[in-house]
Protein backbone atom coordinates (compact mmCIF):
# COMPACT_ATOMS: atom_id res chain seq x y z
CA UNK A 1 0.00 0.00 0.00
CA UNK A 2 1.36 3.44 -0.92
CA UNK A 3 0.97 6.86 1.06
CA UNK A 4 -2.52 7.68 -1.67
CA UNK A 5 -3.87 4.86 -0.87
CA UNK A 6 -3.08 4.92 2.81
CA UNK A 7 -4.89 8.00 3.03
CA UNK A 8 -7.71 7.02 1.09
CA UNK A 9 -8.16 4.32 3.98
CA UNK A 10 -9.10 7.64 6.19
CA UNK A 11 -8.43 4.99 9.56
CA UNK A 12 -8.74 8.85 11.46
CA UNK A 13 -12.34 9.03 10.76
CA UNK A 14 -13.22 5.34 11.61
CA UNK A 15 -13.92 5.84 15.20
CA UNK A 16 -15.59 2.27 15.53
CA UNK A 17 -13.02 0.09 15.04
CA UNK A 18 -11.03 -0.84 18.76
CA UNK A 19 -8.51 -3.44 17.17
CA UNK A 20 -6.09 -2.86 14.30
CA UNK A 21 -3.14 -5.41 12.78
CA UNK A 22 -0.66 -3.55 10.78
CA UNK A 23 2.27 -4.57 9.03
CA UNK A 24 5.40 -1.63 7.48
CA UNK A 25 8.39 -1.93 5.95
CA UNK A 26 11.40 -0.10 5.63
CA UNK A 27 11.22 2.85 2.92
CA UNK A 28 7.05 3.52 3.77
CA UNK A 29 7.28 5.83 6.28
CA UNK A 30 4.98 8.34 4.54
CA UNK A 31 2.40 5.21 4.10
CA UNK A 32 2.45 4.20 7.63
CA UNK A 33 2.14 7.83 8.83
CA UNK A 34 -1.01 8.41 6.79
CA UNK A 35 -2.22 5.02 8.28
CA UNK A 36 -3.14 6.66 11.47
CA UNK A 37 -6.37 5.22 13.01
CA UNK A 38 -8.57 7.01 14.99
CA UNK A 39 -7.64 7.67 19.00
CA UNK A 40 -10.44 5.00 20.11
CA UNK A 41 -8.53 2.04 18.84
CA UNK A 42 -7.72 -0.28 21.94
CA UNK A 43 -5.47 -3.12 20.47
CA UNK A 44 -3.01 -2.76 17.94
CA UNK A 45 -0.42 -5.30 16.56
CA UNK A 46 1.91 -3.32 14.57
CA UNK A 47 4.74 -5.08 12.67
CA UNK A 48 7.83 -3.44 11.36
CA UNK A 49 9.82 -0.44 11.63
CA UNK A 50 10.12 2.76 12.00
CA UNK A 51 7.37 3.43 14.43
CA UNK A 52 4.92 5.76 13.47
CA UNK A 53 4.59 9.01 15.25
CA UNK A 54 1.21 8.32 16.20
CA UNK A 55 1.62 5.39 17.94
CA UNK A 56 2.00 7.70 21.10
CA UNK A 57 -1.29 9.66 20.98
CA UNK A 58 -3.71 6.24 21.13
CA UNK A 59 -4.77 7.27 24.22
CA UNK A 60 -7.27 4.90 24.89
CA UNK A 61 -4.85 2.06 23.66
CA UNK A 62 -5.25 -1.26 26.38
CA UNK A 63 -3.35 -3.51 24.09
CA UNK A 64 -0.01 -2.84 21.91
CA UNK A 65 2.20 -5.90 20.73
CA UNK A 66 5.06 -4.57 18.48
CA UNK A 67 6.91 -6.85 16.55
CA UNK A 68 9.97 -6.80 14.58
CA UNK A 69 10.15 -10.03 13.03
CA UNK A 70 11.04 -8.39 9.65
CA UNK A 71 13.56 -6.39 11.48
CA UNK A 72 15.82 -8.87 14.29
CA UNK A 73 19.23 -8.20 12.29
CA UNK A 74 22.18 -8.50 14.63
CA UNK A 75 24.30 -5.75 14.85
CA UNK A 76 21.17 -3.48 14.54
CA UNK A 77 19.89 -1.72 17.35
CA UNK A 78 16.16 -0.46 17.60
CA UNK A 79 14.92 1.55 20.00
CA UNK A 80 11.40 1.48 21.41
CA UNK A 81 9.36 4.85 21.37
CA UNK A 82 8.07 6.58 24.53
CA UNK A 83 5.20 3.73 25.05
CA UNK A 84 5.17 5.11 28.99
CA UNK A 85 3.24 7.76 28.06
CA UNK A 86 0.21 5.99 27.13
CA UNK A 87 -2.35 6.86 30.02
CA UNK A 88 -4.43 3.71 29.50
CA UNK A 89 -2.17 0.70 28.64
CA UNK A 90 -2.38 -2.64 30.69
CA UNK A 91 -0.55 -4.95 27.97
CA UNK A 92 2.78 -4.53 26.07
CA UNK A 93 4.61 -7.04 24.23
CA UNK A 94 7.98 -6.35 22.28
CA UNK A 95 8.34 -9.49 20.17
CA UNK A 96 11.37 -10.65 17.97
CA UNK A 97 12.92 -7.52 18.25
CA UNK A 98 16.97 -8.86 17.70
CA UNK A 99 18.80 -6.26 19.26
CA UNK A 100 17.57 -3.70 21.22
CA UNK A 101 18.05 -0.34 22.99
CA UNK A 102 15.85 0.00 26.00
CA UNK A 103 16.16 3.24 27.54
CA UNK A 104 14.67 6.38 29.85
CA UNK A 105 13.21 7.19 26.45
CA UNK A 106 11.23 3.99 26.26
CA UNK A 107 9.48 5.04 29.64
CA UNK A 108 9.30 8.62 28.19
CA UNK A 109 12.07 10.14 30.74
CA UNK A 110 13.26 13.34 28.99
CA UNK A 111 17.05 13.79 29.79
CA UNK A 112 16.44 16.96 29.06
CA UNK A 113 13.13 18.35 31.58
CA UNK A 114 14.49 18.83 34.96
CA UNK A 115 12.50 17.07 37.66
CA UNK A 116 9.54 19.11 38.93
CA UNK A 117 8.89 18.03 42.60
CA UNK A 118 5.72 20.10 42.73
CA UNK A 119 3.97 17.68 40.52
CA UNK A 120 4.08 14.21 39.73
CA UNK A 121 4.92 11.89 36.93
CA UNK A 122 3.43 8.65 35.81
CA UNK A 123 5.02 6.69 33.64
CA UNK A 124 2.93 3.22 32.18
CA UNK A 125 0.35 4.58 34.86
CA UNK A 126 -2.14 1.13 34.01
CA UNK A 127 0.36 -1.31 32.66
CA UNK A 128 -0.07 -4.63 34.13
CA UNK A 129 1.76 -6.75 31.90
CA UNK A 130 4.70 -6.16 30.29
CA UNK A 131 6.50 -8.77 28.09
CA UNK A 132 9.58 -9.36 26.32
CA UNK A 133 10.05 -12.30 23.87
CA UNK A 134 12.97 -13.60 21.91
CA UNK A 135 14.95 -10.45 21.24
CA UNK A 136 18.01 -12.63 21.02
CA UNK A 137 20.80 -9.89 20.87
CA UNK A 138 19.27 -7.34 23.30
CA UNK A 139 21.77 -6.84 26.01
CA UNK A 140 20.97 -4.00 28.28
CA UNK A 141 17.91 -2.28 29.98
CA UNK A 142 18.97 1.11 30.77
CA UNK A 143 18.09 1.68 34.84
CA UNK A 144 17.28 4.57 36.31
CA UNK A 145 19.71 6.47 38.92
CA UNK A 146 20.02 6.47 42.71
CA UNK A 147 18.28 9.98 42.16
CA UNK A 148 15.77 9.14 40.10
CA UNK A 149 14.48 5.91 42.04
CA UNK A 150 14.30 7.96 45.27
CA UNK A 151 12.58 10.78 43.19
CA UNK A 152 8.82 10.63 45.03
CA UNK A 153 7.58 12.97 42.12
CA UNK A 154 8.34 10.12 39.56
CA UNK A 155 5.82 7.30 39.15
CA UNK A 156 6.66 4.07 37.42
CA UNK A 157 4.99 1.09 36.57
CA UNK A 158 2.98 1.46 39.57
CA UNK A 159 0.14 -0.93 38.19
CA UNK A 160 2.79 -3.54 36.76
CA UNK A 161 1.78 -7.16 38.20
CA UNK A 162 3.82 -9.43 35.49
CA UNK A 163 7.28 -8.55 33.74
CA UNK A 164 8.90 -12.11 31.53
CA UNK A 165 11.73 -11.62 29.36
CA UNK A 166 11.56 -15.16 27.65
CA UNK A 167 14.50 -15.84 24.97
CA UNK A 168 16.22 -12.93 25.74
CA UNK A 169 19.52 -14.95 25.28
CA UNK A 170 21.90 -12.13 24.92
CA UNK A 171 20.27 -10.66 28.15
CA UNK A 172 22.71 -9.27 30.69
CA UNK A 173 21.36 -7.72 33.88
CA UNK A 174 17.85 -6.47 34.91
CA UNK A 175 17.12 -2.80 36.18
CA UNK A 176 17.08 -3.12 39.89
CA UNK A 177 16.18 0.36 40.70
CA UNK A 178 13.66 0.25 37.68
CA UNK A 179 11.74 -2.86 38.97
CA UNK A 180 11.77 -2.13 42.85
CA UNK A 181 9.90 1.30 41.70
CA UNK A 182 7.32 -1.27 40.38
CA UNK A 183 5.45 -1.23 43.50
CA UNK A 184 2.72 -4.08 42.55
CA UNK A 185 4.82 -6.20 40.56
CA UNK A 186 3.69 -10.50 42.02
CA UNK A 187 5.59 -12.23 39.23
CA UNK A 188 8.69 -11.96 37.31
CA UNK A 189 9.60 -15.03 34.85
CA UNK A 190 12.65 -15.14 32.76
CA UNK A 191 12.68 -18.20 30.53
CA UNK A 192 15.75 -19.16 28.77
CA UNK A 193 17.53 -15.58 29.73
CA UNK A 194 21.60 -17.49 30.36
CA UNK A 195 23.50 -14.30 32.31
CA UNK A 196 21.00 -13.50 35.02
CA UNK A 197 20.37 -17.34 35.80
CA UNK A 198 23.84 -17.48 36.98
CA UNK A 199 23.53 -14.51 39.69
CA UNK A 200 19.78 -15.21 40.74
CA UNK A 201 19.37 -18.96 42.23
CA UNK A 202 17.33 -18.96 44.94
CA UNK A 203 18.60 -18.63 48.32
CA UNK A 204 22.14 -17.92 47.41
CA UNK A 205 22.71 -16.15 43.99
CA UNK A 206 24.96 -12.99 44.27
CA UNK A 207 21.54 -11.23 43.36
CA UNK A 208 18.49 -13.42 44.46
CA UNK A 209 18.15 -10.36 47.38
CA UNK A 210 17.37 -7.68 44.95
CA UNK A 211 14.60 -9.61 43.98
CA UNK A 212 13.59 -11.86 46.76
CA UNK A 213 10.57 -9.03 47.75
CA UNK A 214 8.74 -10.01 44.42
CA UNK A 215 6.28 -13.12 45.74
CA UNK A 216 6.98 -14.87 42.36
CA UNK A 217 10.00 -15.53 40.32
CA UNK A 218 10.75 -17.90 37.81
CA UNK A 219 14.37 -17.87 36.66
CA UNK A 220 15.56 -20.88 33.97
């Protein structure tokens, strides 16, 4: 599909529909711009990269699965767009993603805003479930600072009940500061993730402590 007939779609107007499936490639930006359903969609599965700019205002969005199947090239690094922002998500999975970059921007942190302790921030305000699966050459999850996590005018993933990073097997360390912020989190699963199994057996792992106050964790 080309940009003219992307627009001749007009998504925008179609105010009914709550779950959309899209699939982009490289070189249709323009396409996948003019693509841009209307803010009531609920669920989308979008497929491909680059994101769209729009992706950010669904702000009724419950359910957003990104995948990069067409994309997982090693020695490629995508970064994910400022998803935290999204006042109403409770589901996010980043599938077959390859290599990844994972950072403040992903939670939509702005390096450059200074910290406003008269008001406060919350970043995935709803999320419940958040999901990482077999982005094999993904190595780091950018944490937050010592000043940031005790920061009381910065919310994060205050909803979050269920993080699993499953196939992750480049994986190297989780964001300690990052996930103790995540105040409801019950389960944490990471299935076939080979660097952190090392530190985290139960009981006696170098860093089973920093996670031993989450009620549920899987580790193999």
């Amino acid at each position: 599909m080309d940009e003219h007939e992307a627009r001749k779609a007009d998504l925008r107007s179609k105010k009914f529909i709550q779950e959309l499936k899209l699939t982009t490639w490289h070189g249709r930006i323009e396409a996948t711009e003019a693509l841009q359903p209307h803010p009531n969609l609920q669920i989308l599965h979008f497929r491909g990269f680059p994101f769209p700019k729009w992706i950010t205002t669904l702000t009724n969005l419950r359910s957003l699965i990104i995948n990069g199947t067409l994309m997982a090239r090693p020695g490629v690094a995508y970064s994910l767009p400022p998803l935290g922002k999204l006042p109403l998500l409770e589901y996010l999975k980043v599938d077959e993603w390859g290599m990844l970059h994972v950072g403040h921007e992903f939670l939509g942190i702005s390096e450059t805003e200074p910290s406003n302790s008269s008001s406060t921030s919350v970043l995935f305000p709803k999320l419940k479930t958040l999901i990482f699966k077999d982005c094999k050459w993904w190595r780091e999850w950018e944490d937050i600072n010592e000043e940031q996590e005790k920061d009381t005018s910065i919310s994060i993933f205050p909803c979050l009940q269920e993080l699993q990073l499953t196939g992750c097997w480049s994986f190297k360390a989780l964001p300690y500061r990052l996930i103790r912020k995540a105040s409801s989190l019950q389960s944490l699963r990471m299935i076939v993730c080979y660097e952190p199994k090392k530190g985290h057996k139960q009981g006696t792992g170098q860093d089973w402590s920093r996670l031993s106050h989450i009620p549920k964790v899987e580790i193999w």
